[in-house]
N, C-alpha and C. Protein backbone atom coordinates (compact mmCIF):
# COMPACT_ATOMS: atom_id res chain seq x y z
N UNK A 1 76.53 47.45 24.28
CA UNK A 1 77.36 46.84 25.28
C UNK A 1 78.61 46.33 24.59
N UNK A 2 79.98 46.81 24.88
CA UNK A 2 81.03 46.39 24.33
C UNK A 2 81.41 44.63 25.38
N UNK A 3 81.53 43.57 24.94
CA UNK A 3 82.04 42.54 25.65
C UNK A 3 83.84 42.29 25.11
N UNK A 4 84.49 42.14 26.17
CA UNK A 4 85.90 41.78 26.05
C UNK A 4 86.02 40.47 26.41
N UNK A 5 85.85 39.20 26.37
CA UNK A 5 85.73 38.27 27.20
C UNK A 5 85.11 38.06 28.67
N UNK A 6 84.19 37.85 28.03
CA UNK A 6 82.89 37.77 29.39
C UNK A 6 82.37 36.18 29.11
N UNK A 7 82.02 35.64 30.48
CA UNK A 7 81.05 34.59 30.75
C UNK A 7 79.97 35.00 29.81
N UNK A 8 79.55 33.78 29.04
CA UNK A 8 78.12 33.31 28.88
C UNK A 8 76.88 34.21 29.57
N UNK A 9 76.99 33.68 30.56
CA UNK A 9 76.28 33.68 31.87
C UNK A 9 76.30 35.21 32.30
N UNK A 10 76.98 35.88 32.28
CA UNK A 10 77.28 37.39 32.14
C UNK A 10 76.61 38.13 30.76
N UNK A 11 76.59 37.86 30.02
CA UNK A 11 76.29 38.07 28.76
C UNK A 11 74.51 37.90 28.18
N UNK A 12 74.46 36.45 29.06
CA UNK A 12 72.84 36.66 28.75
C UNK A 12 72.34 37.29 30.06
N UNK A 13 72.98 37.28 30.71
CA UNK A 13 72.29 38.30 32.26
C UNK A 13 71.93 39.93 31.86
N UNK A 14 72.92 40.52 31.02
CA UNK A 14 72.85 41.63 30.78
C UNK A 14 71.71 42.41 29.79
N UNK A 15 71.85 40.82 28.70
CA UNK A 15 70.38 41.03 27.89
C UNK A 15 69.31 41.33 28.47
N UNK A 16 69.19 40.15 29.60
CA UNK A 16 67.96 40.08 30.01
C UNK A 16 67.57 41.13 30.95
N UNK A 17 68.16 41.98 31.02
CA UNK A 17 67.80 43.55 32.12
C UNK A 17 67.17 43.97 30.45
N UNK A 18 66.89 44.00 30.12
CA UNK A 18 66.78 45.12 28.90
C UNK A 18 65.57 44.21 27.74
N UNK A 19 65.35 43.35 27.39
CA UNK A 19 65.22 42.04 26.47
C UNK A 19 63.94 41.36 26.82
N UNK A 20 62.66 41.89 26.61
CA UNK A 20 61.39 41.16 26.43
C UNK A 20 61.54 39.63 26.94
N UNK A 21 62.03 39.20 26.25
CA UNK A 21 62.13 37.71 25.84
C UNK A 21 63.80 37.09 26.65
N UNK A 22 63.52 36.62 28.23
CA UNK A 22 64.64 35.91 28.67
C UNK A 22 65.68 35.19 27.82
N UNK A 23 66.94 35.29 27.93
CA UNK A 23 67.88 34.18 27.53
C UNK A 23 68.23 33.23 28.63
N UNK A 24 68.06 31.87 28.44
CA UNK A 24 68.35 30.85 28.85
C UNK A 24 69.31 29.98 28.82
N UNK A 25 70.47 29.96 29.41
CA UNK A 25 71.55 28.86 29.35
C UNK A 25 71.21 27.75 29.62
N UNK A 26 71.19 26.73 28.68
CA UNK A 26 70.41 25.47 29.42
C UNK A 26 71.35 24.72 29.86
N UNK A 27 72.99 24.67 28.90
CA UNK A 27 73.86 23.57 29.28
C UNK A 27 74.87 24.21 30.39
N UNK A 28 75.26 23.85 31.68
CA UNK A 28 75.57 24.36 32.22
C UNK A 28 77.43 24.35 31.72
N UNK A 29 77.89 23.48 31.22
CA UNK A 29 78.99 24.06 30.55
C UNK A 29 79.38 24.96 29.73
N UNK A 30 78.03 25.65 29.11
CA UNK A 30 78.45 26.91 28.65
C UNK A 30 78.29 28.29 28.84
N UNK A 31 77.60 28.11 30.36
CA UNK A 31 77.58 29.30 31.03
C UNK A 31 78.91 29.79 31.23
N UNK A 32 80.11 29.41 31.07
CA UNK A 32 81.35 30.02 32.35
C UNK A 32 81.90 29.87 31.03
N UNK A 33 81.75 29.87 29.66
CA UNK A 33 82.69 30.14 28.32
C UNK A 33 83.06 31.30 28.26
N UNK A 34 83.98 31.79 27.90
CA UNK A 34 84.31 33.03 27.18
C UNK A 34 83.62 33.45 26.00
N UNK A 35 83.20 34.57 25.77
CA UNK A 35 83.42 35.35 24.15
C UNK A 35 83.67 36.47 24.40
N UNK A 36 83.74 36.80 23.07
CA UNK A 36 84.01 38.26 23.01
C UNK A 36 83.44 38.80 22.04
N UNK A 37 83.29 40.32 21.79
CA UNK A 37 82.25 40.97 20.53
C UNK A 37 81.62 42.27 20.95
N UNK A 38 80.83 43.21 20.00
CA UNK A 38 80.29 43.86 20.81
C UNK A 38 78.79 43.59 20.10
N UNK A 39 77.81 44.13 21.11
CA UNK A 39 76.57 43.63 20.61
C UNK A 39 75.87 44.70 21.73
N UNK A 40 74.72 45.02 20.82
CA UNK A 40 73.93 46.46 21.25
C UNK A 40 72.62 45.53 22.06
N UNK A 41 72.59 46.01 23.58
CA UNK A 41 71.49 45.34 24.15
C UNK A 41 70.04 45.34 23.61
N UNK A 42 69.75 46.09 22.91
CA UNK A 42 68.40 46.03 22.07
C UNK A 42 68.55 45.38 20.68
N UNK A 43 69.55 44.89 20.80
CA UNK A 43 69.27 43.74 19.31
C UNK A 43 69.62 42.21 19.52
N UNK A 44 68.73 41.78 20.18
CA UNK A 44 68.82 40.29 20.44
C UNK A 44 69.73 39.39 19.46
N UNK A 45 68.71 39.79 18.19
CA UNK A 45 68.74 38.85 16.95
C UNK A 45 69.99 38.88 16.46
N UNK A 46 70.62 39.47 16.50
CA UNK A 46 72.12 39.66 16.34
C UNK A 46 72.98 38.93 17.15
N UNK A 47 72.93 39.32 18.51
CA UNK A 47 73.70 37.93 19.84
C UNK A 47 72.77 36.71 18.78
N UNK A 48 71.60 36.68 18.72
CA UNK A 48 70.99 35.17 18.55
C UNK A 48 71.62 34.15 17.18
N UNK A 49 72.03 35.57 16.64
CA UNK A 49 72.56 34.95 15.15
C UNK A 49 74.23 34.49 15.48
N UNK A 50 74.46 35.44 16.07
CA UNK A 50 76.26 35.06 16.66
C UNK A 50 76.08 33.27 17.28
N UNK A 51 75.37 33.21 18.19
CA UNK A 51 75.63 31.87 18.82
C UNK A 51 74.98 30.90 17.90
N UNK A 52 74.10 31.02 16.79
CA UNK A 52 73.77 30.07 15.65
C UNK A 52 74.98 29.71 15.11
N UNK A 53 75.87 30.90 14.83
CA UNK A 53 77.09 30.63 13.92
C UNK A 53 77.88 29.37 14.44
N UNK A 54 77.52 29.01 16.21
CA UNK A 54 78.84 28.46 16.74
C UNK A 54 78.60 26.74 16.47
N UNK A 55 79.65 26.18 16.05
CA UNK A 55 78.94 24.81 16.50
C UNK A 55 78.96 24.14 17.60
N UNK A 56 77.85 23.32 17.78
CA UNK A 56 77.52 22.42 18.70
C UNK A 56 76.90 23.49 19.34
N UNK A 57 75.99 24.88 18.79
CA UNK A 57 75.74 25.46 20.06
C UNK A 57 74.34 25.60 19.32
N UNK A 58 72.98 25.18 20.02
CA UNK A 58 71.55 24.81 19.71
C UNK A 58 70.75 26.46 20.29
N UNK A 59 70.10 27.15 19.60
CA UNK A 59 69.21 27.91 19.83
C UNK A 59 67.86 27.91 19.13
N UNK A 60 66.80 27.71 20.71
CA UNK A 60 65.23 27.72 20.49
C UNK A 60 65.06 29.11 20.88
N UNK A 61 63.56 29.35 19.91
CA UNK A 61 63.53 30.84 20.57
C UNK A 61 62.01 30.15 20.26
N UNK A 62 61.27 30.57 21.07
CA UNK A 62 59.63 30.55 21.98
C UNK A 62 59.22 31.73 21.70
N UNK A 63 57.79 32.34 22.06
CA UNK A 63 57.56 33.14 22.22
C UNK A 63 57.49 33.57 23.84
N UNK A 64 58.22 32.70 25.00
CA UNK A 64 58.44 33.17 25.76
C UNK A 64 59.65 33.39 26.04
N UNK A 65 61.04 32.60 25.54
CA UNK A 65 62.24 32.60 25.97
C UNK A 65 63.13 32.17 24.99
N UNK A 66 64.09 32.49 25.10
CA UNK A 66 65.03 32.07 24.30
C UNK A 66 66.39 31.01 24.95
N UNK A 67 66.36 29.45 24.48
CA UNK A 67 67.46 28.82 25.21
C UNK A 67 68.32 28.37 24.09
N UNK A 68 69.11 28.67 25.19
CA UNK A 68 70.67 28.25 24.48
C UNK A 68 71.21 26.81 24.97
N UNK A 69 71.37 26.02 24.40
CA UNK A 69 72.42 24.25 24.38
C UNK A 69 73.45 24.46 23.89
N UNK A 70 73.57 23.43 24.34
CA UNK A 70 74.46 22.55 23.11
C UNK A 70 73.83 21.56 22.42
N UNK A 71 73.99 21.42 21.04
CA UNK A 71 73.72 20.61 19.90
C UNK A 71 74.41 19.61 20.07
N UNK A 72 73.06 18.44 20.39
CA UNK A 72 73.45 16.80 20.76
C UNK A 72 73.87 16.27 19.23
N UNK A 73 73.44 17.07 18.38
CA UNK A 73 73.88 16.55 17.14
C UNK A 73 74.98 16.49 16.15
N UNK A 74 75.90 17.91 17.25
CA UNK A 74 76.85 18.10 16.67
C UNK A 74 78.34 17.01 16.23
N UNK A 75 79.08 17.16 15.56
CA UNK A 75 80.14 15.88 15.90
C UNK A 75 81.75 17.04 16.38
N UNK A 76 81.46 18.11 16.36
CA UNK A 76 82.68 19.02 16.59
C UNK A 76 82.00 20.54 17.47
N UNK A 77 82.74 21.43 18.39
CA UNK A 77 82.17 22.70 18.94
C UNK A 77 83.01 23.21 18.60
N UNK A 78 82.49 24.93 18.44
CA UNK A 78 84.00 25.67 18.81
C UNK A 78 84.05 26.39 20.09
N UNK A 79 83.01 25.60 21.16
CA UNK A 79 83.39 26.21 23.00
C UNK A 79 84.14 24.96 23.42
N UNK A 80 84.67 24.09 23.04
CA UNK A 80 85.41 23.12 23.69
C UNK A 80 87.05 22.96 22.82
């Protein structure tokens, strides 16, 4: 899947047609973010490693789901 600036929210929607394991937006401010990138729908771990990189941005992965935050711990983001 090539992304040009797409929603969040667009982005884990698309995974999740394809993706065992749901992605979850938990903070609702970062559903409607931009990114951009390209990322192959059968490689999760790759999107999963991209949004580790970001700060202030928190990823749990379960063995049922995978959610995405924001990091209450952070003191700086780079979605704001």
């Amino acid at each position: 899947m090539c992304l040009t600036r797409n929603r969040w929210s667009v982005v884990a929607a698309e995974f999740n047609r394809y993706a065992p394991k749901p992605i979850e937006i938990a903070t609702p401010a970062l559903r409607d973010l931009q990114i951009s990138g390209v990322f192959a729908t059968d490689d999760t771990e790759a999107f999963i490693a991209f949004l580790r990189s970001l700060k202030g941005v928190r990823v749990d992965v379960t063995t049922t789901r995978i959610r995405v935050s924001r990091d209450p711990g952070a003191t700086a983001s780079d979605y704001t």
